[in-house]
PDB file of N, CA and C in Angstrom:
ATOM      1  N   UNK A   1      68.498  88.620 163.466  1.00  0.00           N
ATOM      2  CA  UNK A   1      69.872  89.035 163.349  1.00  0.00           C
ATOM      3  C   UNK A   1      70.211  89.180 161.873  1.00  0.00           C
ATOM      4  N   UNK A   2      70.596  90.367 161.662  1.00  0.00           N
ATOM      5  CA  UNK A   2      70.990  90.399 160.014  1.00  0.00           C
ATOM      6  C   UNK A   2      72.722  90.349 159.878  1.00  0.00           C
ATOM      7  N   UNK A   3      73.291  89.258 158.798  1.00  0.00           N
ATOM      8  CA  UNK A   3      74.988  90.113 158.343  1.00  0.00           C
ATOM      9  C   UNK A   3      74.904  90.963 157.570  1.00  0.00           C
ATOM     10  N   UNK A   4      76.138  91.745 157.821  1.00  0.00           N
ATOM     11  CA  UNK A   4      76.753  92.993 157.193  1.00  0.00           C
ATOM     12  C   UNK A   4      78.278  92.577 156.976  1.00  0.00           C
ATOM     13  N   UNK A   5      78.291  92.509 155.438  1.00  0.00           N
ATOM     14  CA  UNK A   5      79.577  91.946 154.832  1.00  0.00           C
ATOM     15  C   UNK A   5      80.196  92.979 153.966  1.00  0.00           C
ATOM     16  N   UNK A   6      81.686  94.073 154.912  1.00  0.00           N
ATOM     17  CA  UNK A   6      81.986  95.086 153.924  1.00  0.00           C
ATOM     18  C   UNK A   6      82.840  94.460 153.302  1.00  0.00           C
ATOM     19  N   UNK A   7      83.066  94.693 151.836  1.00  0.00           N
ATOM     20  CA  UNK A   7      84.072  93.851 150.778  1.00  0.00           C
ATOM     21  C   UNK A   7      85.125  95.290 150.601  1.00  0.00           C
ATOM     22  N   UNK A   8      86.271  95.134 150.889  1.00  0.00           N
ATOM     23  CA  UNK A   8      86.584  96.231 149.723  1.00  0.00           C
ATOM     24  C   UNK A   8      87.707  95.332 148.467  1.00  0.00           C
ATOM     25  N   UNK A   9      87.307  96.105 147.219  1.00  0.00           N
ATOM     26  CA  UNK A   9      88.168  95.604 146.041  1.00  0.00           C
ATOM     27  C   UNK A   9      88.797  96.613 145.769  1.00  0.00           C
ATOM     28  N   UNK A  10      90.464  95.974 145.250  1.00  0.00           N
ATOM     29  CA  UNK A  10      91.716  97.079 144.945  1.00  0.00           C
ATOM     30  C   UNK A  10      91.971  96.208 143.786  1.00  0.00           C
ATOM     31  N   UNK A  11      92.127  97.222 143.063  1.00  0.00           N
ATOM     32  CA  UNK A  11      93.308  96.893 141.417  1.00  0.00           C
ATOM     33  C   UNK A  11      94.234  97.673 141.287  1.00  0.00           C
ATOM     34  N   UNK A  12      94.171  98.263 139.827  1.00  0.00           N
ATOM     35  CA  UNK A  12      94.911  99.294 139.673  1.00  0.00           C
ATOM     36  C   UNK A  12      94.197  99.498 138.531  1.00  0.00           C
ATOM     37  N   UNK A  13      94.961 100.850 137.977  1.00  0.00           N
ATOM     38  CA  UNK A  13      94.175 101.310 136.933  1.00  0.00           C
ATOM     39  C   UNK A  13      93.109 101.575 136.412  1.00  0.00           C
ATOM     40  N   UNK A  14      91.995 101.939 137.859  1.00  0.00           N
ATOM     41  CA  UNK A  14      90.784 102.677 137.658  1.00  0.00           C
ATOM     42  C   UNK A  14      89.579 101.092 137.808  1.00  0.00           C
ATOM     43  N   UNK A  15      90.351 100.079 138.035  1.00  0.00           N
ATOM     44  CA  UNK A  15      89.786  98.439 137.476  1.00  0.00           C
ATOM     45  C   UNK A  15      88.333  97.893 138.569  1.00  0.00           C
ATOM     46  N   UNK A  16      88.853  98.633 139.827  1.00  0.00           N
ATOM     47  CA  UNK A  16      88.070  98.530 140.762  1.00  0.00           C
ATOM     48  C   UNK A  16      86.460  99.378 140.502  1.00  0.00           C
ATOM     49  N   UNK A  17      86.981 100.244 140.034  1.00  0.00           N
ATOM     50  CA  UNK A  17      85.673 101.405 140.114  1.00  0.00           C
ATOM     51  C   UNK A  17      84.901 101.109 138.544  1.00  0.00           C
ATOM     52  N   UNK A  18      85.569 100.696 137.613  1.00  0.00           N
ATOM     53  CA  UNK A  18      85.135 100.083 136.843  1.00  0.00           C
ATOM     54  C   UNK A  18      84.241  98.907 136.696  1.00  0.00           C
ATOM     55  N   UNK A  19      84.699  97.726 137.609  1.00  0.00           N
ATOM     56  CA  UNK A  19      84.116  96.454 138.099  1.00  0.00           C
ATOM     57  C   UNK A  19      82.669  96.460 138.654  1.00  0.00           C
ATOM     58  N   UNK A  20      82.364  97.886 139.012  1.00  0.00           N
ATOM     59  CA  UNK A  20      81.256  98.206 140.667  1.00  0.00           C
ATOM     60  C   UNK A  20      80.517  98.940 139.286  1.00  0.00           C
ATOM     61  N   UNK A  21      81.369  99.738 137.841  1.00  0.00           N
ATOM     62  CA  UNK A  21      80.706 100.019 137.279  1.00  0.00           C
ATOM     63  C   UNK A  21      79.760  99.123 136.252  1.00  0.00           C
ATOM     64  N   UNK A  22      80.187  98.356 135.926  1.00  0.00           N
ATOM     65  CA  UNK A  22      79.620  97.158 135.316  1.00  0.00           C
ATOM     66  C   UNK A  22      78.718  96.292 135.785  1.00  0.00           C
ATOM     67  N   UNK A  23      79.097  95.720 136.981  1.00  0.00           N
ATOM     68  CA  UNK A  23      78.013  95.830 138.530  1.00  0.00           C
ATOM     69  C   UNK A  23      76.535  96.245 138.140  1.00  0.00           C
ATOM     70  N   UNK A  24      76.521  97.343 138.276  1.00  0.00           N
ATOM     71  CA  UNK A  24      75.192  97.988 137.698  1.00  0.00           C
ATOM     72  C   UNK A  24      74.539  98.185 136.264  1.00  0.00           C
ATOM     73  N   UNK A  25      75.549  98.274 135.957  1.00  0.00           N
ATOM     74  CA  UNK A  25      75.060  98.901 134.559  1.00  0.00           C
ATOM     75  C   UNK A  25      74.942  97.576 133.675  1.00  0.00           C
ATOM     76  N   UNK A  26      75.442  96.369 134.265  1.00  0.00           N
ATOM     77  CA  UNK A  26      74.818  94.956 133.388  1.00  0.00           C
ATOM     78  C   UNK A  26      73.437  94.670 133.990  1.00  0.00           C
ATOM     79  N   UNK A  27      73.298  94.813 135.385  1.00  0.00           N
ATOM     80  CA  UNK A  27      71.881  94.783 135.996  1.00  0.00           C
ATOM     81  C   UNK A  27      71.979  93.741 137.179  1.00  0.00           C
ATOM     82  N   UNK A  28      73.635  93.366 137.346  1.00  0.00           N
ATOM     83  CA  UNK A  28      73.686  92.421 137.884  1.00  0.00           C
ATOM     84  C   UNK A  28      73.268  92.842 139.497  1.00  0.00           C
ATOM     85  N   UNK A  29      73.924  94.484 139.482  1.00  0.00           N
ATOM     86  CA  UNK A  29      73.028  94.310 141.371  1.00  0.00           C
ATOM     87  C   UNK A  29      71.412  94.581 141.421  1.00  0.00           C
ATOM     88  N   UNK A  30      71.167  95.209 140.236  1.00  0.00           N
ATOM     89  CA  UNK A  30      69.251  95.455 140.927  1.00  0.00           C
ATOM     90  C   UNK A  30      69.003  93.544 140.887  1.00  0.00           C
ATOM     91  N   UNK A  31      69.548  92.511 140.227  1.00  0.00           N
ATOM     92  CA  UNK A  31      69.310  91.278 140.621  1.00  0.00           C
ATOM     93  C   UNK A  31      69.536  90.735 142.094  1.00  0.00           C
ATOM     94  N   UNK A  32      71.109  91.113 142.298  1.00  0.00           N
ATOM     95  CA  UNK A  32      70.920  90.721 143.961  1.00  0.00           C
ATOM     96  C   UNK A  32      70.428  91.237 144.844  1.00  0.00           C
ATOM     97  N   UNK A  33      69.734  92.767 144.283  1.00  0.00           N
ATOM     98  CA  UNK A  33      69.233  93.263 145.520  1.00  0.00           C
ATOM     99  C   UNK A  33      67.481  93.108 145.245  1.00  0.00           C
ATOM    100  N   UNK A  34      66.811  91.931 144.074  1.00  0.00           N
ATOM    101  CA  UNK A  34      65.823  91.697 144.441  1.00  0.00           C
ATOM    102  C   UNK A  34      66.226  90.398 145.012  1.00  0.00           C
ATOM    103  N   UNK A  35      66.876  89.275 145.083  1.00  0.00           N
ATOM    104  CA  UNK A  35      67.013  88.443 146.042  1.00  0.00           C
ATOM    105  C   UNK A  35      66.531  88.461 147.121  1.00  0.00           C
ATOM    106  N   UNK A  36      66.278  87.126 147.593  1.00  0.00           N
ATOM    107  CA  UNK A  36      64.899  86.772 148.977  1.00  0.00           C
ATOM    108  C   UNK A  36      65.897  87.533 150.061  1.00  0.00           C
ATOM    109  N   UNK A  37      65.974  88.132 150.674  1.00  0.00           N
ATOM    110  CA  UNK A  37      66.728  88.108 152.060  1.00  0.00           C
ATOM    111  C   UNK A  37      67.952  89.163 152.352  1.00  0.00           C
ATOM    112  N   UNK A  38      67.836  89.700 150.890  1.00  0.00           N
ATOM    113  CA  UNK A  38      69.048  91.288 150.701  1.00  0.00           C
ATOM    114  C   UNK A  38      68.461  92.106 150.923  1.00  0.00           C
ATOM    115  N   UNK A  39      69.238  93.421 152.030  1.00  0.00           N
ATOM    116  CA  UNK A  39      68.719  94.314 152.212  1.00  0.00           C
ATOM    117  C   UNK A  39      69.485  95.474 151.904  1.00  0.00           C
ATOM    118  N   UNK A  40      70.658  95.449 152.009  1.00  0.00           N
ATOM    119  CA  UNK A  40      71.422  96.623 151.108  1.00  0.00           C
ATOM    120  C   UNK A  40      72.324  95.904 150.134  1.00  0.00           C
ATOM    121  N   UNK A  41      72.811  96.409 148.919  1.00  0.00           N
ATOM    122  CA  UNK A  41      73.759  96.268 148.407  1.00  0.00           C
ATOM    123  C   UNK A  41      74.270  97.326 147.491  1.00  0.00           C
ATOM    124  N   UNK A  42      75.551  98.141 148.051  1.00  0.00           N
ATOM    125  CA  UNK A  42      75.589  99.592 147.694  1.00  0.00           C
ATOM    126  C   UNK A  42      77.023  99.240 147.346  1.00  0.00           C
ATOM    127  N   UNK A  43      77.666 100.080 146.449  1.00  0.00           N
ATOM    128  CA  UNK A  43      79.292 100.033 146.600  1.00  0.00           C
ATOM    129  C   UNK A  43      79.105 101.934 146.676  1.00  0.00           C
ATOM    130  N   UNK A  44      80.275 102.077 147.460  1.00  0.00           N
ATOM    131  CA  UNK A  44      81.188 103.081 147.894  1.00  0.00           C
ATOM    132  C   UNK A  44      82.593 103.621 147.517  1.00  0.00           C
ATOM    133  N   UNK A  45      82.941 104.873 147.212  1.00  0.00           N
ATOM    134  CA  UNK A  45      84.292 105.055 146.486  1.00  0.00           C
ATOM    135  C   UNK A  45      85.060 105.966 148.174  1.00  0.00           C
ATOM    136  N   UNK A  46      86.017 105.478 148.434  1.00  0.00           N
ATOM    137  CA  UNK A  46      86.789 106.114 149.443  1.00  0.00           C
ATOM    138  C   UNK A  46      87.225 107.253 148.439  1.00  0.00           C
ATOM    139  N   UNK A  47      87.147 108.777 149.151  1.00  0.00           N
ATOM    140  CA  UNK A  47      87.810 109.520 148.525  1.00  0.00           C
ATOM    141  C   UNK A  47      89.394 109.826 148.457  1.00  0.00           C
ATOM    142  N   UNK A  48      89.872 109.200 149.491  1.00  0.00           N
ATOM    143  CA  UNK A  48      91.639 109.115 149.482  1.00  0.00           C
ATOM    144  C   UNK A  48      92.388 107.825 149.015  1.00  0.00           C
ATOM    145  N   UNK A  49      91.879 106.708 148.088  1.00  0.00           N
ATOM    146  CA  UNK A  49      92.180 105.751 147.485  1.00  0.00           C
ATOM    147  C   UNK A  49      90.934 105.670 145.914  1.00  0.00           C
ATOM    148  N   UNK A  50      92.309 106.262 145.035  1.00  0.00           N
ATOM    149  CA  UNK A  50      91.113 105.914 143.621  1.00  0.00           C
ATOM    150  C   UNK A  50      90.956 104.373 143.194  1.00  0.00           C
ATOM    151  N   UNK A  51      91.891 103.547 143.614  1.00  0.00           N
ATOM    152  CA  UNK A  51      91.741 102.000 143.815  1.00  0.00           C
ATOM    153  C   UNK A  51      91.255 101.168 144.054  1.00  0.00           C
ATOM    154  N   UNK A  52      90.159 102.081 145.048  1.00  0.00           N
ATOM    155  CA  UNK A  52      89.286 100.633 145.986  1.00  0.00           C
ATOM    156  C   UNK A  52      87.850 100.984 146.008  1.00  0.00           C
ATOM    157  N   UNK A  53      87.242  99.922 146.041  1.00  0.00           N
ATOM    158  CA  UNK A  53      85.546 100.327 146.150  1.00  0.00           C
ATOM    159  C   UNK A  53      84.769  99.505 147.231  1.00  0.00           C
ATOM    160  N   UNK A  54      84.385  99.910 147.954  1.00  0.00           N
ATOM    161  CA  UNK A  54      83.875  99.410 149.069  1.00  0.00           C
ATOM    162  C   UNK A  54      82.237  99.091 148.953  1.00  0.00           C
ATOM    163  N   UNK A  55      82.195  97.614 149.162  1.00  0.00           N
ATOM    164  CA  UNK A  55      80.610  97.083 148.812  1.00  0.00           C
ATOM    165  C   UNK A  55      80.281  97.129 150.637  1.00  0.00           C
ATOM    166  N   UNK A  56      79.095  97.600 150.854  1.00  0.00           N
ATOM    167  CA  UNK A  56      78.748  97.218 151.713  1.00  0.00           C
ATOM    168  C   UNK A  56      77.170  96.224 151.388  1.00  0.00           C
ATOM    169  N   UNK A  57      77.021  94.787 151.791  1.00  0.00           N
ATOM    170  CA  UNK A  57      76.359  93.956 151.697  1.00  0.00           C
ATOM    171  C   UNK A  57      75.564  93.549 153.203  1.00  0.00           C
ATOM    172  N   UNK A  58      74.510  93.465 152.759  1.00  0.00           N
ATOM    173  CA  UNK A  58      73.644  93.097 153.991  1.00  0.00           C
ATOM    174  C   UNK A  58      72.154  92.014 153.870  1.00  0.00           C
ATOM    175  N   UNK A  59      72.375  91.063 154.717  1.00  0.00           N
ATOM    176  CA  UNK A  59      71.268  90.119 154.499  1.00  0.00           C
ATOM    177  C   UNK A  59      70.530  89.979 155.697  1.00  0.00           C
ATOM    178  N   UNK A  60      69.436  89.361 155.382  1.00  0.00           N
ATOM    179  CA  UNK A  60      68.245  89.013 156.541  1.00  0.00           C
ATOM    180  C   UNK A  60      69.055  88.493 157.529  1.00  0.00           C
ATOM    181  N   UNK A  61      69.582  87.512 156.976  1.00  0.00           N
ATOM    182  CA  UNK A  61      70.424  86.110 158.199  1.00  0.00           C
ATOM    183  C   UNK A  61      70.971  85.066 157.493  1.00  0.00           C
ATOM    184  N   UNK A  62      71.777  84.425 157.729  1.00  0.00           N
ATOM    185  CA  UNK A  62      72.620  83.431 157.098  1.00  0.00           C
ATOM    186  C   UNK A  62      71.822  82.636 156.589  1.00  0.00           C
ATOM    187  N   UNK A  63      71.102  82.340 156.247  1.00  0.00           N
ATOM    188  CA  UNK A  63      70.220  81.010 155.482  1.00  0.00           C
ATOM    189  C   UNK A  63      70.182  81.887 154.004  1.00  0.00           C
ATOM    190  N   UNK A  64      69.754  83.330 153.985  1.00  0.00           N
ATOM    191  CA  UNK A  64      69.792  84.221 153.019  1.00  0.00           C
ATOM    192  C   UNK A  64      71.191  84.463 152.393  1.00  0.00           C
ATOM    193  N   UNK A  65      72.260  84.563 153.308  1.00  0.00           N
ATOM    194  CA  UNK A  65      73.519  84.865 152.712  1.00  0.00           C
ATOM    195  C   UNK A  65      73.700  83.560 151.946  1.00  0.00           C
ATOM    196  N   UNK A  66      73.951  82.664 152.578  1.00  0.00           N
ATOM    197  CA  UNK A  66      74.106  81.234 151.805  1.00  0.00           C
ATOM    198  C   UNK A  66      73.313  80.683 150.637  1.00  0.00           C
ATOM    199  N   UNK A  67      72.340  80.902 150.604  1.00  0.00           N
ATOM    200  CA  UNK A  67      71.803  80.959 149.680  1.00  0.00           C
ATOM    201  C   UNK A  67      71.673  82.041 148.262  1.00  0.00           C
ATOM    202  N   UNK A  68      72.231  83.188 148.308  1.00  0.00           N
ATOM    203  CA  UNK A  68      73.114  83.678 147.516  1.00  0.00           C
ATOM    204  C   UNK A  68      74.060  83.401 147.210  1.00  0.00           C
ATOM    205  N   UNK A  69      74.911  82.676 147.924  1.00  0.00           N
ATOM    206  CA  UNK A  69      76.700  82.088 147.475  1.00  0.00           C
ATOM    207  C   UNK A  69      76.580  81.381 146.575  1.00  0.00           C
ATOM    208  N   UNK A  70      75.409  80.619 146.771  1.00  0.00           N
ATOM    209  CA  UNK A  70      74.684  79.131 146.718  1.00  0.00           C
ATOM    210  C   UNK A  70      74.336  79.243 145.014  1.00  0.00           C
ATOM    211  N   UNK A  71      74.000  80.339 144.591  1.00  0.00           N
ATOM    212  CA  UNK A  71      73.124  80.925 143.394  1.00  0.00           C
ATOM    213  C   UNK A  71      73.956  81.085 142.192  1.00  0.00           C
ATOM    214  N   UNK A  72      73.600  81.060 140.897  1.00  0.00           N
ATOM    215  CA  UNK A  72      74.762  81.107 140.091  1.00  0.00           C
ATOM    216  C   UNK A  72      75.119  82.737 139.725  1.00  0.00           C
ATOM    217  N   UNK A  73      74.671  83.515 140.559  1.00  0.00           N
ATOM    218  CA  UNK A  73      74.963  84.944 140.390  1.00  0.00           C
ATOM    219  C   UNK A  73      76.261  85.564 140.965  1.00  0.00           C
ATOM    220  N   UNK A  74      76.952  84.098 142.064  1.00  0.00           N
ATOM    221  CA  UNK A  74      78.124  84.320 142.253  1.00  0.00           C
ATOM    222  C   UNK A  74      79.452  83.957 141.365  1.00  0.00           C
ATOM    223  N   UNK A  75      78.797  82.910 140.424  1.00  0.00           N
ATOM    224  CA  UNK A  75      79.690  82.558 139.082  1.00  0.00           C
ATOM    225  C   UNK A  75      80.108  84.122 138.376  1.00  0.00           C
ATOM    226  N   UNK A  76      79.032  84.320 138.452  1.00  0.00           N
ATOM    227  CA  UNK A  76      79.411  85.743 137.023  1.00  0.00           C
ATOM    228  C   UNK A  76      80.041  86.659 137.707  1.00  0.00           C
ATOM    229  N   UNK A  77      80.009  86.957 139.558  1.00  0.00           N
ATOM    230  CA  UNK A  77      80.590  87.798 140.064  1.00  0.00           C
ATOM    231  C   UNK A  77      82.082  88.098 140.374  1.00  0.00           C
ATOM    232  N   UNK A  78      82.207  86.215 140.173  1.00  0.00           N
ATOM    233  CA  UNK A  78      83.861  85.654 139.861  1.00  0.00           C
ATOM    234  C   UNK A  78      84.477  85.836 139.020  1.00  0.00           C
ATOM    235  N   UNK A  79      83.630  85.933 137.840  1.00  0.00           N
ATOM    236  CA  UNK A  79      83.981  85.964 136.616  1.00  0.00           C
ATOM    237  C   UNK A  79      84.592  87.548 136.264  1.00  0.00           C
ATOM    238  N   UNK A  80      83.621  88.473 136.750  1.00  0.00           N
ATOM    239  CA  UNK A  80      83.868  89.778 136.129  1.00  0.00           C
ATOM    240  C   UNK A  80      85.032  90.013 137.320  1.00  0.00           C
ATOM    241  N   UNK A  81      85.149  89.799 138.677  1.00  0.00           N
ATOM    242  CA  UNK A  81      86.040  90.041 139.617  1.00  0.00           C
ATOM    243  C   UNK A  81      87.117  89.850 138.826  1.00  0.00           C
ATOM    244  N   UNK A  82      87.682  88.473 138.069  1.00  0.00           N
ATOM    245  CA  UNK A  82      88.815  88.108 137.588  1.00  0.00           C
ATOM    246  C   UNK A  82      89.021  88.873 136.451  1.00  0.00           C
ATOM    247  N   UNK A  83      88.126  89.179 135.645  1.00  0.00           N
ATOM    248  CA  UNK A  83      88.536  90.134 134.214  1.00  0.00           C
ATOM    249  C   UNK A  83      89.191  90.968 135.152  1.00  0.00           C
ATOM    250  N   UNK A  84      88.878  92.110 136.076  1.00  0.00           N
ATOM    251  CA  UNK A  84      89.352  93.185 136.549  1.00  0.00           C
ATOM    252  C   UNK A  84      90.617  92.950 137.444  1.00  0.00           C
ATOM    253  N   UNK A  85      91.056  91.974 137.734  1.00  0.00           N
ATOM    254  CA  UNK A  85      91.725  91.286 138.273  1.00  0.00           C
ATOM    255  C   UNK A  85      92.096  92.177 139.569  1.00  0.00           C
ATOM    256  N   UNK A  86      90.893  92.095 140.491  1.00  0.00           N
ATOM    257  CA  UNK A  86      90.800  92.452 141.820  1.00  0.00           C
ATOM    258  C   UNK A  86      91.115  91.700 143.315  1.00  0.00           C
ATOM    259  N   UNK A  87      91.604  92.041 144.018  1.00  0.00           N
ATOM    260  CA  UNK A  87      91.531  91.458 145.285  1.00  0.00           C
ATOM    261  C   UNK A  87      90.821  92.299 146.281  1.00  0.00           C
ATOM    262  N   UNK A  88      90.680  91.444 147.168  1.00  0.00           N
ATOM    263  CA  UNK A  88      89.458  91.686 148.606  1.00  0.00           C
ATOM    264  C   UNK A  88      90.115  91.189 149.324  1.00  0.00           C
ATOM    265  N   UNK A  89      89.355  91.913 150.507  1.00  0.00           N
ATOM    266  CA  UNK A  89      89.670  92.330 151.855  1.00  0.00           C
ATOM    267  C   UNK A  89      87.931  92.304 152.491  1.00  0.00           C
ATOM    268  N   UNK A  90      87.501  91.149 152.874  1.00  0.00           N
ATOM    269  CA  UNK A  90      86.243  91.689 153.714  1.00  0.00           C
ATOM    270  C   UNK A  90      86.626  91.015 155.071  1.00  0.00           C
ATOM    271  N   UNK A  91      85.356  92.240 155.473  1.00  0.00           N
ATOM    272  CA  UNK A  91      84.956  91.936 156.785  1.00  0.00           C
ATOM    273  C   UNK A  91      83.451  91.540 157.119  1.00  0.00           C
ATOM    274  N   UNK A  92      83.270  90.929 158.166  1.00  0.00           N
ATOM    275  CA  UNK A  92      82.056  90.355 158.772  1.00  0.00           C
ATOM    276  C   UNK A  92      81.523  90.579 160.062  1.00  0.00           C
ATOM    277  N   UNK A  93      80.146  90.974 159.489  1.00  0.00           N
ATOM    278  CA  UNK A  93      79.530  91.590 161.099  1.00  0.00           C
ATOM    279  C   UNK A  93      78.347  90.784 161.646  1.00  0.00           C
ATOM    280  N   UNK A  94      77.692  90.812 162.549  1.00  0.00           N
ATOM    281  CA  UNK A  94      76.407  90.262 162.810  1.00  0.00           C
ATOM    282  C   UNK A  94      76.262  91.432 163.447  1.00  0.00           C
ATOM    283  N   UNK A  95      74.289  91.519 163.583  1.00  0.00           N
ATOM    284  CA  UNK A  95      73.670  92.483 164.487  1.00  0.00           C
ATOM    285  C   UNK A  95      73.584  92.052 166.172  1.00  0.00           C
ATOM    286  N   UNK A  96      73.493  92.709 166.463  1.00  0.00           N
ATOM    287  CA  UNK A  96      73.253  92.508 167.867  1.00  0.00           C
ATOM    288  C   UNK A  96      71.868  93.272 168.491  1.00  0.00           C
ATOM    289  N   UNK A  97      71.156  92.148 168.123  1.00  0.00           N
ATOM    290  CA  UNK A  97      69.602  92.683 168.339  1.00  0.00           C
ATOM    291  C   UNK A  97      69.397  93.034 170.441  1.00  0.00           C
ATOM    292  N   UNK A  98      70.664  92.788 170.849  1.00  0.00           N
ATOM    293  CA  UNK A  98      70.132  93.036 172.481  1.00  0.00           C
ATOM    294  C   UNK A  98      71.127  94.065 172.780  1.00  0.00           C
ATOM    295  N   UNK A  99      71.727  94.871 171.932  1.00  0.00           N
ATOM    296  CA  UNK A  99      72.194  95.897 172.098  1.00  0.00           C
ATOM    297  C   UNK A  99      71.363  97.025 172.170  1.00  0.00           C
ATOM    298  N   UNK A 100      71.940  98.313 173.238  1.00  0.00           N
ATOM    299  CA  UNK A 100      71.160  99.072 173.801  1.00  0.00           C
ATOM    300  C   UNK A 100      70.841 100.450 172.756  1.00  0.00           C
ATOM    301  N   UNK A 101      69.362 100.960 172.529  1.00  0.00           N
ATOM    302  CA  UNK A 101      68.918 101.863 171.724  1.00  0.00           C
ATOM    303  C   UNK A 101      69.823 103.181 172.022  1.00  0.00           C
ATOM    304  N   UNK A 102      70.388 103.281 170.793  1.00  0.00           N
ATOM    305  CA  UNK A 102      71.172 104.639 170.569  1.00  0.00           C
ATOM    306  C   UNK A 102      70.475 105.748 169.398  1.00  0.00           C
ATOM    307  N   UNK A 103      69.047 105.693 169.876  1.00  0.00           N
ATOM    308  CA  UNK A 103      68.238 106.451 168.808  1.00  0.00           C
ATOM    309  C   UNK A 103      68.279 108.432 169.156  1.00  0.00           C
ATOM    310  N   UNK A 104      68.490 108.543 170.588  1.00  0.00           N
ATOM    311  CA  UNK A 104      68.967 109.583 171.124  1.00  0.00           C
ATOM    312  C   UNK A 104      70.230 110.359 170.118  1.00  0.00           C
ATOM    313  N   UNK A 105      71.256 110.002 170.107  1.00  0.00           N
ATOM    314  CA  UNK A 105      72.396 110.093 169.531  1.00  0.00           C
ATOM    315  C   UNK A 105      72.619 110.201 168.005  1.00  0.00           C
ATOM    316  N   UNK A 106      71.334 110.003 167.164  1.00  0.00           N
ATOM    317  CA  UNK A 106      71.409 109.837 166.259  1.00  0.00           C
ATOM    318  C   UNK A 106      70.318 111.242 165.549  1.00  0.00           C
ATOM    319  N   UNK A 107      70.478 111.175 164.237  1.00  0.00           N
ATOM    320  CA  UNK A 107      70.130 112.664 164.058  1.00  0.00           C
ATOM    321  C   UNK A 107      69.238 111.768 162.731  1.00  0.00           C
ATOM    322  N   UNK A 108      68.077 111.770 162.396  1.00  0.00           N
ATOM    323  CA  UNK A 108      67.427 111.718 161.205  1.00  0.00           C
ATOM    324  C   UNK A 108      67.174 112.445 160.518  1.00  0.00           C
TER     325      UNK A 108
END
């Protein structure tokens, strides 16, 4: 079973898209996304809100998520969150590995 944790962050003044820019460009996500047990970690720009940036986060399974919280890579993520002085809104998913194949329906 893997989670899927969408974050979205709102500021103002461009602060959000900025935050997701720094994100990368310090190196801080190619770090969490070599972490034991991460399998995506992407941010997203909604095109009808220049405000918000949508992380979508995904781990093996909770022993992996927690153990990222757990890590001091969430200090610095606090840290730069608060320079930009952002708020969130997430949500939380689990997989449902006995859910029925919808590979038909889907277009690769």
């Amino acid at each position: 079973m893997s989670i899927l944790v969408n974050i979205r962050y709102t500021g103002t003044g461009g602060a959000a898209r900025a935050f997701a820019d720094e994100m990368m460009s310090s190196g801080t996500v190619d770090a969490i996304r070599a972490e034991e047990g991460n399998l995506r970690y992407e941010y997203f720009a909604p095109f009808d809100d220049p405000e918000t940036v949508l992380l979508v986060d995904i781990w093996h399974d909770q022993a992996a998520l927690d153990a990222h919280h757990a890590s001091p890579m969430m200090e610095r993520i606090a840290e730069l969150r608060e320079s930009y002085d952002l708020h969130m809104h997430v949500e939380r998913f689990a997989s449902d590995d006995s859910a029925p194949d919808d590979s038909a329906f889907i277009r690769m």
